[in-house]
N, C-alpha and C. Protein backbone atom coordinates (compact mmCIF):
# COMPACT_ATOMS: atom_id res chain seq x y z
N UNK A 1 0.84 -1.21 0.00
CA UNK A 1 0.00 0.00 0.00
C UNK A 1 0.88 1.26 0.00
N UNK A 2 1.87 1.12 0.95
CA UNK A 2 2.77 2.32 0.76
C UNK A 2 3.42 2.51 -0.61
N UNK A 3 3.57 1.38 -0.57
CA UNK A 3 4.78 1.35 -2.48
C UNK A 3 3.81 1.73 -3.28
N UNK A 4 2.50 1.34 -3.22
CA UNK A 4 1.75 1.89 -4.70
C UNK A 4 1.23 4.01 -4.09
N UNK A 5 1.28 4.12 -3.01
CA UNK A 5 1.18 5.30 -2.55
C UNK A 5 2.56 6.35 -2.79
N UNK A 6 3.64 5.84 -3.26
CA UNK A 6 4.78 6.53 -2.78
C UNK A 6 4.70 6.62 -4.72
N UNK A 7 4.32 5.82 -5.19
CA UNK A 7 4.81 5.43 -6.71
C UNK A 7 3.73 6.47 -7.24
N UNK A 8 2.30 6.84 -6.66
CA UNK A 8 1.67 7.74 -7.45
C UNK A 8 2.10 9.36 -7.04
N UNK A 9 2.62 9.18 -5.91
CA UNK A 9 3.50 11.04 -5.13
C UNK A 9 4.83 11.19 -6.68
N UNK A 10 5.48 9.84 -6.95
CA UNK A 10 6.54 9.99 -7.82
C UNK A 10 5.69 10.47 -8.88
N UNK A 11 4.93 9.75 -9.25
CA UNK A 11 4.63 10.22 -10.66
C UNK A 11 3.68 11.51 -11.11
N UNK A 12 2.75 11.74 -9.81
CA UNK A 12 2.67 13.33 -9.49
C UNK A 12 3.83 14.16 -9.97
N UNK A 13 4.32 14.20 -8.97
CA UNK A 13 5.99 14.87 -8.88
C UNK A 13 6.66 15.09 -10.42
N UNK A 14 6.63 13.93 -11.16
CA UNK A 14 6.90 13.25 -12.86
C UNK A 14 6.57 14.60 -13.34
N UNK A 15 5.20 14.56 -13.72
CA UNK A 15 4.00 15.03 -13.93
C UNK A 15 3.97 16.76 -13.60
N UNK A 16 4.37 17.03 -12.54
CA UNK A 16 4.38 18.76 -12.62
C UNK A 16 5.49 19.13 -13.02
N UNK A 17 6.57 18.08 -12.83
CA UNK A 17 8.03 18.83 -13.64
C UNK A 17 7.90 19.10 -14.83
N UNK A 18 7.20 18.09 -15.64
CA UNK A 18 7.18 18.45 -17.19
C UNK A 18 6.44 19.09 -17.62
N UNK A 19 5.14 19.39 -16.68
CA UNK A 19 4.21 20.35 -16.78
C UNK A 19 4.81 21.58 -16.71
N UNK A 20 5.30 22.06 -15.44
CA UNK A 20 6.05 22.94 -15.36
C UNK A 20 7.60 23.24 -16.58
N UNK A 21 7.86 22.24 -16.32
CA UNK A 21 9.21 22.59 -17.71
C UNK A 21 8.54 23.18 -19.02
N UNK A 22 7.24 22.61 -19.08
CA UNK A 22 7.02 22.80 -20.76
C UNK A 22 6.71 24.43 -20.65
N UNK A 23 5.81 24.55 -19.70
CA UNK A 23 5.21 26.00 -19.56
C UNK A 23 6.68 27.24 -19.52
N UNK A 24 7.64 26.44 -18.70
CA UNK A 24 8.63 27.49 -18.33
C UNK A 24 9.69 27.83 -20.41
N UNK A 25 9.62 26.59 -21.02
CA UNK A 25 10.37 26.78 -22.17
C UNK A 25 9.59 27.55 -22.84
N UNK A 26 8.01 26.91 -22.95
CA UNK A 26 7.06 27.90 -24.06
C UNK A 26 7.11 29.54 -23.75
N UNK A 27 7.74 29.93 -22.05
CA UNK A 27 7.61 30.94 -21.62
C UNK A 27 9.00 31.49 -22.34
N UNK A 28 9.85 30.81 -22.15
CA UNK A 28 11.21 31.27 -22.40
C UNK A 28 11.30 31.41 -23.86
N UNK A 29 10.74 30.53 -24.81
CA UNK A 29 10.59 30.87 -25.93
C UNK A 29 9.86 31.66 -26.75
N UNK A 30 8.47 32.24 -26.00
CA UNK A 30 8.14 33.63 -25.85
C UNK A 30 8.99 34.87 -25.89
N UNK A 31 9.49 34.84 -24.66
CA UNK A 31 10.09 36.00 -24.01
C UNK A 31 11.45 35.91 -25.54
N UNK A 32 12.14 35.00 -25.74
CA UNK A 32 13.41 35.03 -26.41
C UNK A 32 13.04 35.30 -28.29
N UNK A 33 11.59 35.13 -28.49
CA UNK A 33 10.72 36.39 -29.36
C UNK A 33 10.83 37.39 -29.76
N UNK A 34 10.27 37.66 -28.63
CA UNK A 34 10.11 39.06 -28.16
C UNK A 34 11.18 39.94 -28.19
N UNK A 35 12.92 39.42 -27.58
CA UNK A 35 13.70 39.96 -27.43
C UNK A 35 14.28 40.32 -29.03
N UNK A 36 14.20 39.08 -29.70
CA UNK A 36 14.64 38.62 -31.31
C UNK A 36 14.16 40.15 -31.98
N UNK A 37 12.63 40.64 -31.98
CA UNK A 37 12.26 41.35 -32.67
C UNK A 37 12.45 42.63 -31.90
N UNK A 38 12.97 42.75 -30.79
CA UNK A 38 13.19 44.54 -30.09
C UNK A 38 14.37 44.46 -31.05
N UNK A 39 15.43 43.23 -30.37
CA UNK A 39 17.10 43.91 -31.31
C UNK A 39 16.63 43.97 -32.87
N UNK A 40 15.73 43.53 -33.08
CA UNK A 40 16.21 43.99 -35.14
C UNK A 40 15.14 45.59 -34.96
N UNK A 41 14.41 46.11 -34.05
CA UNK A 41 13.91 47.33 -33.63
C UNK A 41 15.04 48.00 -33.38
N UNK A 42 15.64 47.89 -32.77
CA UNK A 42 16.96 48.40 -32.14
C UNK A 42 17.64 48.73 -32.98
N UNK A 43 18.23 47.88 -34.24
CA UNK A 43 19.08 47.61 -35.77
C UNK A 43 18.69 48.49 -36.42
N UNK A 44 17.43 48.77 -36.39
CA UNK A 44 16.86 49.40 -38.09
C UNK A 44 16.81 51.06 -37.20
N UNK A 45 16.63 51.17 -35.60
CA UNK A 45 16.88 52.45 -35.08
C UNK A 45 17.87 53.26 -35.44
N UNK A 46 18.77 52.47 -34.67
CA UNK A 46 20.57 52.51 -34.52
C UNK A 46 20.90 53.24 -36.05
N UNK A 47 20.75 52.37 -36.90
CA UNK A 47 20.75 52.75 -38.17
C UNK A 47 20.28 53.92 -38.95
N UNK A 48 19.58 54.12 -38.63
CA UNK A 48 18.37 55.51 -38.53
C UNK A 48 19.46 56.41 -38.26
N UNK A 49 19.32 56.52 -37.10
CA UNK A 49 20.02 57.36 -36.07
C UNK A 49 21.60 57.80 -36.63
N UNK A 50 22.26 56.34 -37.12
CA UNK A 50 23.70 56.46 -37.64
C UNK A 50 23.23 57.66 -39.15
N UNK A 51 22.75 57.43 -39.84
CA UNK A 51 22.65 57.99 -40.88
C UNK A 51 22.25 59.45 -40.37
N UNK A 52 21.01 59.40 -39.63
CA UNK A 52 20.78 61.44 -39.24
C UNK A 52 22.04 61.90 -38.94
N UNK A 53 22.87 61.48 -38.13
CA UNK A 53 23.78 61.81 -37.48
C UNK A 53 24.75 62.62 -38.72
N UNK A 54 25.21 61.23 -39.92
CA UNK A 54 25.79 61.76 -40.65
C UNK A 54 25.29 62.85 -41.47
N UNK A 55 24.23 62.93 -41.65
CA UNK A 55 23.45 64.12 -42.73
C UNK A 55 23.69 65.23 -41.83
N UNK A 56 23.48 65.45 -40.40
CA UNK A 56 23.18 66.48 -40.10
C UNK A 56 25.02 67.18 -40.15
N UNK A 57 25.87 66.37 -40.08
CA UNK A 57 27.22 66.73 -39.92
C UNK A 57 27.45 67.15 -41.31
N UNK A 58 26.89 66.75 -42.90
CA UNK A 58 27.22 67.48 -43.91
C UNK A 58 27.00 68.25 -44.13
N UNK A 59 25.46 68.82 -43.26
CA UNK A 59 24.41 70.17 -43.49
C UNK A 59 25.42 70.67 -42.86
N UNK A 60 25.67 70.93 -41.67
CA UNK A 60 26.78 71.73 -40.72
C UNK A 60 28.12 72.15 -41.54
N UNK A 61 29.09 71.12 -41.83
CA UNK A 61 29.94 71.25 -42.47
C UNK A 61 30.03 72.29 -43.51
N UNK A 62 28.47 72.44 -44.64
CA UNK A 62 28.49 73.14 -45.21
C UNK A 62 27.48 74.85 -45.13
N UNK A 63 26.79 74.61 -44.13
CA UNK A 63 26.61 75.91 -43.61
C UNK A 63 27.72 76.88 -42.96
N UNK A 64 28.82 76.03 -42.05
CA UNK A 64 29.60 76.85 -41.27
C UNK A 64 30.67 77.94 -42.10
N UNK A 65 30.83 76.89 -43.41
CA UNK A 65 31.65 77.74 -44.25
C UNK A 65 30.94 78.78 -44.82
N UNK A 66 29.56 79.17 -44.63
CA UNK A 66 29.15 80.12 -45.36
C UNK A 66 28.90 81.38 -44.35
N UNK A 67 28.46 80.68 -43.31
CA UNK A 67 28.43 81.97 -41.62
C UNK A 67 29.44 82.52 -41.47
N UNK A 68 30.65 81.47 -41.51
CA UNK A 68 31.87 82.25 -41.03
C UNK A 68 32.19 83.86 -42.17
N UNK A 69 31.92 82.76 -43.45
CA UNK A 69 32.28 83.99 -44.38
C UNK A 69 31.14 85.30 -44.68
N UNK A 70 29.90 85.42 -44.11
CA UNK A 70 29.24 86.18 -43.98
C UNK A 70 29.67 86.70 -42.83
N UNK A 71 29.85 86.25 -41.64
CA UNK A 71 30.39 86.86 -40.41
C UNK A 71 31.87 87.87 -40.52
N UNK A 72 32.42 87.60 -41.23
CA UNK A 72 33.83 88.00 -41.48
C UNK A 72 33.49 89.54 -42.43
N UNK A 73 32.84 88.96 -43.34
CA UNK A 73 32.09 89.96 -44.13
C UNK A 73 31.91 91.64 -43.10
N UNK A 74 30.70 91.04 -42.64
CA UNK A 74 30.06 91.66 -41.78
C UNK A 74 31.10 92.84 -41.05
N UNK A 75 31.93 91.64 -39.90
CA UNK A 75 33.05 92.59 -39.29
C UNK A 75 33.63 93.64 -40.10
N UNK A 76 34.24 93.20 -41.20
CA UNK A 76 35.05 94.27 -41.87
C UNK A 76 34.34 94.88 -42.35
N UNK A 77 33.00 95.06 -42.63
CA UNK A 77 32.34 95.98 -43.00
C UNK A 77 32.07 96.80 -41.88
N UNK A 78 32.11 96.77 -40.86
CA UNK A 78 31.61 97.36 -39.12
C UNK A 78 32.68 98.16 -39.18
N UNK A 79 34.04 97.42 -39.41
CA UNK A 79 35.40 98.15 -38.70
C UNK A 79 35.62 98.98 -39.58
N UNK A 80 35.01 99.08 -41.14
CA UNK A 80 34.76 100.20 -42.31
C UNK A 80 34.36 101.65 -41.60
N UNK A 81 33.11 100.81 -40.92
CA UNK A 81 32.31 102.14 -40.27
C UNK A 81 33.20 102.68 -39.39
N UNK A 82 34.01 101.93 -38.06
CA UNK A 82 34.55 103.10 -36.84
C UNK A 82 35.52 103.56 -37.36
N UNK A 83 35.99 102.83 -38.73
CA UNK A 83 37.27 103.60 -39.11
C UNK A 83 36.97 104.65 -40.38
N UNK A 84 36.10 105.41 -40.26
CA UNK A 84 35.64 106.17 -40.89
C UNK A 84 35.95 105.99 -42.69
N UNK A 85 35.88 104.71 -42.73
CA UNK A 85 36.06 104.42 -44.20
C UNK A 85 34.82 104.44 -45.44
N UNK A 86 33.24 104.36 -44.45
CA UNK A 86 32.11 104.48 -45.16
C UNK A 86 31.79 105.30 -44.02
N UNK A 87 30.38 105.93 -45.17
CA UNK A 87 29.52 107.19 -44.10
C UNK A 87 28.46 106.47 -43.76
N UNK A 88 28.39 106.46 -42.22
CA UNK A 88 27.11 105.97 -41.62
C UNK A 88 25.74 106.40 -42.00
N UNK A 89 26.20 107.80 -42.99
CA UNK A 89 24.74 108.13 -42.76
C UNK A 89 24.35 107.26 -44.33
N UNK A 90 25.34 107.01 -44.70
CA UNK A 90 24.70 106.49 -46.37
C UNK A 90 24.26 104.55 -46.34
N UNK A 91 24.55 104.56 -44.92
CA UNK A 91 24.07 103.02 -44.59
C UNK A 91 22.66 102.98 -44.96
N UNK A 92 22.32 101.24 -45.45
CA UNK A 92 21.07 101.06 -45.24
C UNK A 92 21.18 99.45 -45.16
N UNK A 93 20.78 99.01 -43.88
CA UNK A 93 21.14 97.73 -43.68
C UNK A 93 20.77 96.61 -44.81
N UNK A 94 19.59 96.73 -45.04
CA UNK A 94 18.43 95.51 -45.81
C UNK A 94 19.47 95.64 -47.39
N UNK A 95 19.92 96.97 -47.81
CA UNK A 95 20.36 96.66 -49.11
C UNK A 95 21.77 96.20 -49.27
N UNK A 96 22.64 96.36 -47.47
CA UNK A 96 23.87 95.41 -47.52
C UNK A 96 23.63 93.81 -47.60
N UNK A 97 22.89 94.03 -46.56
CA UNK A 97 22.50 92.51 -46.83
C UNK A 97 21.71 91.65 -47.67
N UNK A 98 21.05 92.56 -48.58
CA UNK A 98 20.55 91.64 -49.73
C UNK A 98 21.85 91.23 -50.91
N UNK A 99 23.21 91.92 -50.65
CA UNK A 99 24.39 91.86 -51.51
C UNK A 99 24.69 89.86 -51.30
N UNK A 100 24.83 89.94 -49.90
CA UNK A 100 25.29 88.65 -49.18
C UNK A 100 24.44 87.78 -49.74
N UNK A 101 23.21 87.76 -48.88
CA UNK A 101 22.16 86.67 -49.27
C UNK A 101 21.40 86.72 -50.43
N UNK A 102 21.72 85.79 -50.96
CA UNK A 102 20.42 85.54 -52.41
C UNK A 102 19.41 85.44 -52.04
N UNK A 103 18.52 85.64 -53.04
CA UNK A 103 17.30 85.12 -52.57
C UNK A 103 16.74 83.67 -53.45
N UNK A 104 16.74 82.49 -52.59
CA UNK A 104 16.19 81.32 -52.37
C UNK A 104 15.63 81.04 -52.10
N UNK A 105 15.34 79.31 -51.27
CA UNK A 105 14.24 78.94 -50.28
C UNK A 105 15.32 78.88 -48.81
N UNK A 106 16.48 79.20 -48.82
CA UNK A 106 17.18 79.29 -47.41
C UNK A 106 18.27 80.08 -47.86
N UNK A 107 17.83 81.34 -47.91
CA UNK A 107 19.06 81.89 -48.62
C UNK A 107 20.02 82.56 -47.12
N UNK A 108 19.68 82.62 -45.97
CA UNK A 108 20.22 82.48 -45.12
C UNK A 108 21.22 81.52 -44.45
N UNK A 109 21.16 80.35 -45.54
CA UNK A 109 22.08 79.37 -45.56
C UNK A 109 22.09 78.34 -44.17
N UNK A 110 20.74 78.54 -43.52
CA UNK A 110 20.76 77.77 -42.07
C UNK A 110 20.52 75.97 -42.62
N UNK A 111 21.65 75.31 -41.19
CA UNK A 111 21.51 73.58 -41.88
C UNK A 111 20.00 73.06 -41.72
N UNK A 112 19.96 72.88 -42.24
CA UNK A 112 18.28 71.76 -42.00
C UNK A 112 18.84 69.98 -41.53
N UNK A 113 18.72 70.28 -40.06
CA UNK A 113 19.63 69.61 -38.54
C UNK A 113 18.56 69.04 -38.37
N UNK A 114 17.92 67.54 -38.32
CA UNK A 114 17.11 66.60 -37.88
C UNK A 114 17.27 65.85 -36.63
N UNK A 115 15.69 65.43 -35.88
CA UNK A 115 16.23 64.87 -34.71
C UNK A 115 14.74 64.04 -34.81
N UNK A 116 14.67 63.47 -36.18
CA UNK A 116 13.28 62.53 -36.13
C UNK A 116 13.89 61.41 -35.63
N UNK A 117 15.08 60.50 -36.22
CA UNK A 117 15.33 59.36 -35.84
C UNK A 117 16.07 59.11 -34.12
N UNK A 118 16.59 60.05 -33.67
CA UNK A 118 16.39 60.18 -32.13
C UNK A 118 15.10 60.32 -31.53
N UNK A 119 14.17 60.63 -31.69
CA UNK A 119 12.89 61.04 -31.31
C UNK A 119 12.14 59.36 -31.62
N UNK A 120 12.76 58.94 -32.75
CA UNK A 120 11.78 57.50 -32.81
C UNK A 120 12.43 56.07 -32.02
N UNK A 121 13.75 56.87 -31.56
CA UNK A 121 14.39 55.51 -30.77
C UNK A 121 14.17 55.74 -29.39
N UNK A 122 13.79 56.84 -29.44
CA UNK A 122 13.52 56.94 -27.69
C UNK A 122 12.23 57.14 -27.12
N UNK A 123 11.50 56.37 -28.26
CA UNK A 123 9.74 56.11 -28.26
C UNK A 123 9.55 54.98 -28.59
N UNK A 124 10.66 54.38 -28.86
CA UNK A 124 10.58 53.00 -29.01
C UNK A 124 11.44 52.07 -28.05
N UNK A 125 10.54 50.39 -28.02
CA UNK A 125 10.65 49.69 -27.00
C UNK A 125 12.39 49.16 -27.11
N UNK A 126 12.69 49.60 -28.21
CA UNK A 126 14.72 49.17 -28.14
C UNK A 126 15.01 49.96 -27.32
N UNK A 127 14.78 51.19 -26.74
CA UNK A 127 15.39 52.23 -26.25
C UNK A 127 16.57 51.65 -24.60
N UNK A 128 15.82 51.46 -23.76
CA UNK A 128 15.42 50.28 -22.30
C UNK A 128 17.18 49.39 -23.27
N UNK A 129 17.51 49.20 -24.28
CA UNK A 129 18.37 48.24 -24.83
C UNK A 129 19.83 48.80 -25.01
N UNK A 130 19.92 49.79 -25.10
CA UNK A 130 20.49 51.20 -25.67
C UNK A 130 21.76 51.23 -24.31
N UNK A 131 23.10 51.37 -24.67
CA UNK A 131 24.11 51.61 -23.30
C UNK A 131 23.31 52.83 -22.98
N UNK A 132 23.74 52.75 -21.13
CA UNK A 132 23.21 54.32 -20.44
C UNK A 132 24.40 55.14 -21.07
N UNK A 133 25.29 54.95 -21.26
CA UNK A 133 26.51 56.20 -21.26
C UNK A 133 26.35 56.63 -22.82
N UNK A 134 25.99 55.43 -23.63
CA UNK A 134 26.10 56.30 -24.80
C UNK A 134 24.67 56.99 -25.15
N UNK A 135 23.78 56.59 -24.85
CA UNK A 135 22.11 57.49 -24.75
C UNK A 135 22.56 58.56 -24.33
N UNK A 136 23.50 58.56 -22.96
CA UNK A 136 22.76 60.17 -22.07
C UNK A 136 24.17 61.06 -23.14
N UNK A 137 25.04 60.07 -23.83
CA UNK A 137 25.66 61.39 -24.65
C UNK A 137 24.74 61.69 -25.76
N UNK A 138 24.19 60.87 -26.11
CA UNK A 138 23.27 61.45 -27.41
C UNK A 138 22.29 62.28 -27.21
N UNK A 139 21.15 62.03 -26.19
CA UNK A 139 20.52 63.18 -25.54
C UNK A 139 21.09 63.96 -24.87
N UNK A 140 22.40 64.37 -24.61
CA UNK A 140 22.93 65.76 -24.56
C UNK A 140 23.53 66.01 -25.95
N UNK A 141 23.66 65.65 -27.13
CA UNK A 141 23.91 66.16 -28.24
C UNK A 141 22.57 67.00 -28.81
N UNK A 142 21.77 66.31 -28.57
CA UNK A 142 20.51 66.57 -29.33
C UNK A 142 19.91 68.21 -28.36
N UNK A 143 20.23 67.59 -27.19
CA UNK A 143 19.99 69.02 -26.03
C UNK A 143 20.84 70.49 -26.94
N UNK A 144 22.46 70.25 -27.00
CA UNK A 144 23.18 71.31 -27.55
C UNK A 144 22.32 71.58 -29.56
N UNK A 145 22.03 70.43 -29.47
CA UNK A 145 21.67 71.10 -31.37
C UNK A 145 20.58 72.27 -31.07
N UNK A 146 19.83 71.87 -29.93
CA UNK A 146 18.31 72.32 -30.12
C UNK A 146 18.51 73.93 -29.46
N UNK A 147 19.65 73.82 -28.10
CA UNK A 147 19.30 75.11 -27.34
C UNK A 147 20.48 75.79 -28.25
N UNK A 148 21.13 75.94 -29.13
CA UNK A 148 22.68 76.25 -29.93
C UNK A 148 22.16 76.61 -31.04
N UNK A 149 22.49 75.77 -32.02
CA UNK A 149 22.36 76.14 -33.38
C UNK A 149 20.83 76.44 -34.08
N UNK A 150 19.85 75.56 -33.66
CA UNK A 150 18.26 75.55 -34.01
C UNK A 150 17.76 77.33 -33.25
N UNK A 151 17.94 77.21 -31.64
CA UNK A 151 17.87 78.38 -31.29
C UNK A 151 18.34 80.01 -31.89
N UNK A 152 19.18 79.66 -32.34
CA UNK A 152 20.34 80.95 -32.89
C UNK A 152 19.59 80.72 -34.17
N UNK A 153 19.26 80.52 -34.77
CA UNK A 153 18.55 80.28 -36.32
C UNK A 153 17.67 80.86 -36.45
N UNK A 154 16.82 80.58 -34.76
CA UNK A 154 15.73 81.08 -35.25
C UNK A 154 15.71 82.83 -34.69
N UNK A 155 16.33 82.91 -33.83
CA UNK A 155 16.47 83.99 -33.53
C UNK A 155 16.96 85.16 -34.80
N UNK A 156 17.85 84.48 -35.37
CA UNK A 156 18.23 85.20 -36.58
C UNK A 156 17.23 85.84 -37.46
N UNK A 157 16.50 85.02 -37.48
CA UNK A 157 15.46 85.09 -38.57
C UNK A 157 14.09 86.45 -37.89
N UNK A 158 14.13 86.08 -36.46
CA UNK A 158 13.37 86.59 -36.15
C UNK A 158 13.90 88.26 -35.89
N UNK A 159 14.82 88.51 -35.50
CA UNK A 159 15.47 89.27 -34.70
C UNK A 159 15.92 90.19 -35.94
N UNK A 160 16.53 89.77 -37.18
CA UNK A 160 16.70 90.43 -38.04
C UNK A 160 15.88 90.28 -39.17
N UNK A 161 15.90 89.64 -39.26
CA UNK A 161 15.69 89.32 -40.96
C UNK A 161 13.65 89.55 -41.32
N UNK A 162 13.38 89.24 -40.09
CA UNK A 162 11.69 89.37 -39.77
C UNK A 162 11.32 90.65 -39.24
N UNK A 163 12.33 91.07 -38.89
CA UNK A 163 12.39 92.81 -38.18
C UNK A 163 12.20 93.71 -38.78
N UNK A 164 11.65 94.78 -38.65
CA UNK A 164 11.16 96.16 -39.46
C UNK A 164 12.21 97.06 -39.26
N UNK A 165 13.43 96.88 -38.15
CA UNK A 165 14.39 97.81 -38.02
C UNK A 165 15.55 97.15 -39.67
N UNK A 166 15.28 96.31 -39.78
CA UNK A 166 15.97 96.26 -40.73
C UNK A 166 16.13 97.26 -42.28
N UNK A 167 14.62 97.57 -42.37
CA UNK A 167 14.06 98.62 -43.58
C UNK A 167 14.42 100.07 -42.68
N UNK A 168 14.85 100.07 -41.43
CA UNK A 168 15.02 101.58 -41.31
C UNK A 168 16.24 102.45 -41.27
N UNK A 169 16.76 103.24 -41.85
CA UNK A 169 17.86 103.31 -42.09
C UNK A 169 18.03 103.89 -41.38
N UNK A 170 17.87 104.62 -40.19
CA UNK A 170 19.09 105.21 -38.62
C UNK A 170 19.33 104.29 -38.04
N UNK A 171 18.55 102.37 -38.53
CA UNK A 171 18.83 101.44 -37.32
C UNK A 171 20.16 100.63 -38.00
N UNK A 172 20.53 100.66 -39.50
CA UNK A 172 21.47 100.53 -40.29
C UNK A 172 22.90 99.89 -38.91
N UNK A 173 23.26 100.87 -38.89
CA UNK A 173 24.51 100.53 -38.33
C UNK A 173 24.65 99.37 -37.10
N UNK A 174 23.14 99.45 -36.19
CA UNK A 174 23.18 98.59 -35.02
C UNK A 174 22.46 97.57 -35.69
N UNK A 175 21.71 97.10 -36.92
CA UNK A 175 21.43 95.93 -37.12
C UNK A 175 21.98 95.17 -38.03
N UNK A 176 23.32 95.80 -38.93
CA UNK A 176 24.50 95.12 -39.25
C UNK A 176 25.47 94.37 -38.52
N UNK A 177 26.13 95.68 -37.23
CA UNK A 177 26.61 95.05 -36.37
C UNK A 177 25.62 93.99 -35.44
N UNK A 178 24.57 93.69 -35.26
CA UNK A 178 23.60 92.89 -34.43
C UNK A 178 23.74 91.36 -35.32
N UNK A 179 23.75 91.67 -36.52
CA UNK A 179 23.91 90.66 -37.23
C UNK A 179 25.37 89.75 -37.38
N UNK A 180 25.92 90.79 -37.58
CA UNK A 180 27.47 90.35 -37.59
C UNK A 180 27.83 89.23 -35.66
N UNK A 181 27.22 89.70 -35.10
CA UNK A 181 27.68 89.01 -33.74
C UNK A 181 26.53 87.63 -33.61
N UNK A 182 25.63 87.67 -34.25
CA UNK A 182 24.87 86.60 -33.99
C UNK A 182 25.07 85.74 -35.42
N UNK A 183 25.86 85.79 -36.14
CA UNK A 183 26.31 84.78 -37.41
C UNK A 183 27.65 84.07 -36.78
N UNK A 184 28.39 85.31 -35.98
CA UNK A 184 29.38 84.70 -35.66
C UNK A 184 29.16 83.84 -34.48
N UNK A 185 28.24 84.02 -33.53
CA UNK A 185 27.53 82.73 -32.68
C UNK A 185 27.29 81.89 -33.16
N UNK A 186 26.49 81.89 -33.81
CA UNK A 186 25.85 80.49 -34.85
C UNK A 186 27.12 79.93 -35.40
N UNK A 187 27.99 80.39 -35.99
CA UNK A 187 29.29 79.63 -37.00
C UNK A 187 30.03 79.01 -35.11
N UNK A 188 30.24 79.59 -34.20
CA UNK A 188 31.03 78.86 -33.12
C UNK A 188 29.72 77.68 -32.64
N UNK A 189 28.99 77.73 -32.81
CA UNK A 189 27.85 76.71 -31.85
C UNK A 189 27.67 75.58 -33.05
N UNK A 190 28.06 76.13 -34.78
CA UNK A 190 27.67 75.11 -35.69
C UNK A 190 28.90 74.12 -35.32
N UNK A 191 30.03 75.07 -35.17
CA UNK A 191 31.78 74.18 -35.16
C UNK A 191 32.04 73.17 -33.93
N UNK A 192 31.03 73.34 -32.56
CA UNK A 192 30.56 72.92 -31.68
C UNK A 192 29.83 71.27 -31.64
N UNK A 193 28.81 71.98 -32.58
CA UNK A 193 27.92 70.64 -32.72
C UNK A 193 28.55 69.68 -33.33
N UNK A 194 29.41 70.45 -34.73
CA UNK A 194 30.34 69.25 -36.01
C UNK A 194 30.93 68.21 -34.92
N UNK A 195 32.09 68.82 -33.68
CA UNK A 195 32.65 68.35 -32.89
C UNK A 195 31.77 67.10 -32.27
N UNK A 196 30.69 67.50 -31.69
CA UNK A 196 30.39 66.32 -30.60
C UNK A 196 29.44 65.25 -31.70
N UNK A 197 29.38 65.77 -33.00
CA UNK A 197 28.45 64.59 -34.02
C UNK A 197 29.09 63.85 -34.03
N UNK A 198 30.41 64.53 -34.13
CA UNK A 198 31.40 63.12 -35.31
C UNK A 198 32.21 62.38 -34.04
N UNK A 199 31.84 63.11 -32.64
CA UNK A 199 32.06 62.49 -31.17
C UNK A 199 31.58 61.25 -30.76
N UNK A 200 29.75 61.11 -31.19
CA UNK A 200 28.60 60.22 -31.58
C UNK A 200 28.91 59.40 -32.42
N UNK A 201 29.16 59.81 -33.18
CA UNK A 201 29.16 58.91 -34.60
C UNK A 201 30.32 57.60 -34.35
N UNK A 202 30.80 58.34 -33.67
CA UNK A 202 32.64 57.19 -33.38
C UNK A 202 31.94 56.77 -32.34
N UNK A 203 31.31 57.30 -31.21
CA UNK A 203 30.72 56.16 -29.73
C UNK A 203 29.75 55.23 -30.63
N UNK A 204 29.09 55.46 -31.57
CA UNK A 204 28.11 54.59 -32.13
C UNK A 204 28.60 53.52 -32.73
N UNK A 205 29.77 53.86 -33.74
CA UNK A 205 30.72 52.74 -34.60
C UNK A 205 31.26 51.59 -34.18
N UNK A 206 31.62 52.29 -32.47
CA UNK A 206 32.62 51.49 -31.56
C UNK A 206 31.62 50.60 -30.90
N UNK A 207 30.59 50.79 -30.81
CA UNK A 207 29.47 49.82 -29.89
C UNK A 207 28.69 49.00 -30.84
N UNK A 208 28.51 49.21 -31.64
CA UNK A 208 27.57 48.97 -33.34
C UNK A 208 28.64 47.97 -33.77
N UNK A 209 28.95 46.90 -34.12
CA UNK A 209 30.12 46.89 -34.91
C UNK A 209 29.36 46.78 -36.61
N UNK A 210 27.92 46.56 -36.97
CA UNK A 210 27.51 46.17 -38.02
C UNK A 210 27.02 47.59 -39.12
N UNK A 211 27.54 48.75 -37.98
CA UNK A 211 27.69 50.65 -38.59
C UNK A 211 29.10 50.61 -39.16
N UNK A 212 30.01 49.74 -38.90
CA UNK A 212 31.40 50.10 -40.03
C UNK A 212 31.21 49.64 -41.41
């Protein structure tokens, strides 16, 4: 009686292990799913992300060379004025500066700097996957694009170029020089950002190995 009592506790016992095993693999093979399809989420992010990175570093690259040389512009046209080389009174800002800028669809020459594919990796469930050290450098890159170069852009636009002191000619002299100091901000904050992209771009390469 005991032996046939002890033999049905064994095969109980049998019986929830494999019960239990099966549930725990179907679980594990769930979960190891799940993980399969975040990393190729993660892949096609990463990737994303590698490429904005690089676009936004060619936009930069080739805006800075055009600020600096409008900025430079600018100065020696200022130091014209204290050095009594042009007459202030024959200034008129809007028609110096229509010499510089063409007229285009950005003839202000500002980069068109993206931050969709950061914005979609850090709304997405790869994110949680992502090293902490190299995220919190990328969301402080994206921090400097936005309060730096995007900021100063727009200010530009607003501050001068959208401004009515610009058409007035006694404001001539202070909204040349106003201009001249906020191009030359923008060209140090663009030379700034180039720096910490191509900073990113190498932390990304080095952790990525499938971005070389």
């Amino acid at each position: 009686m005991k032996k046939l009592f002890g033999n049905k506790i064994l095969n109980y016992l049998i019986e929830f292990i494999f019960i239990f095993s099966s549930v725990y693999f179907a679980f594990w093979l769930t979960n190891q799913e799940a993980v399969r399809k975040i990393k190729i989420i993660e892949e096609k992010a990463i990737k994303a992300l590698h490429q904005e990175l690089n676009e936004n570093l060619n936009e930069l690259q080739t805006s800075i060379q055009f600020h600096e040389n409008v900025r430079n512009q600018l100065f020696i046209y200022n130091d014209s004025i204290n050095e009594n080389l042009v007459n202030a009174e024959s200034l008129h800002a809007y028609n110096h500066l229509r010499k510089i800028f063409t007229r285009n669809s950005n003839s202000i020459g500002l980069p068109d700097i993206k931050k969709n594919a950061w914005e979609m990796l850090k709304s997405s469930e790869a994110y949680v996957y992502v090293d902490y050290e190299l995220a919190s450098e990328l969301g402080l890159l994206y921090i400097i694009q936005e309060g730096g170069v995007e900021a100063t852009s727009k200010q530009i636009v607003s501050d001068v170029f959208n401004s009515l002191s610009i058409y007035q000619k006694e404001k001539s002299e202070e909204v040349l020089l106003l201009t001249a100091y906020m191009f030359r901000e923008l060209a140090g904050q663009e030379e700034f950002l180039i720096f910490k992209i191509k900073e990113n771009i190498e932390g990304l390469e080095n952790y990525y190995d499938y971005l070389k």
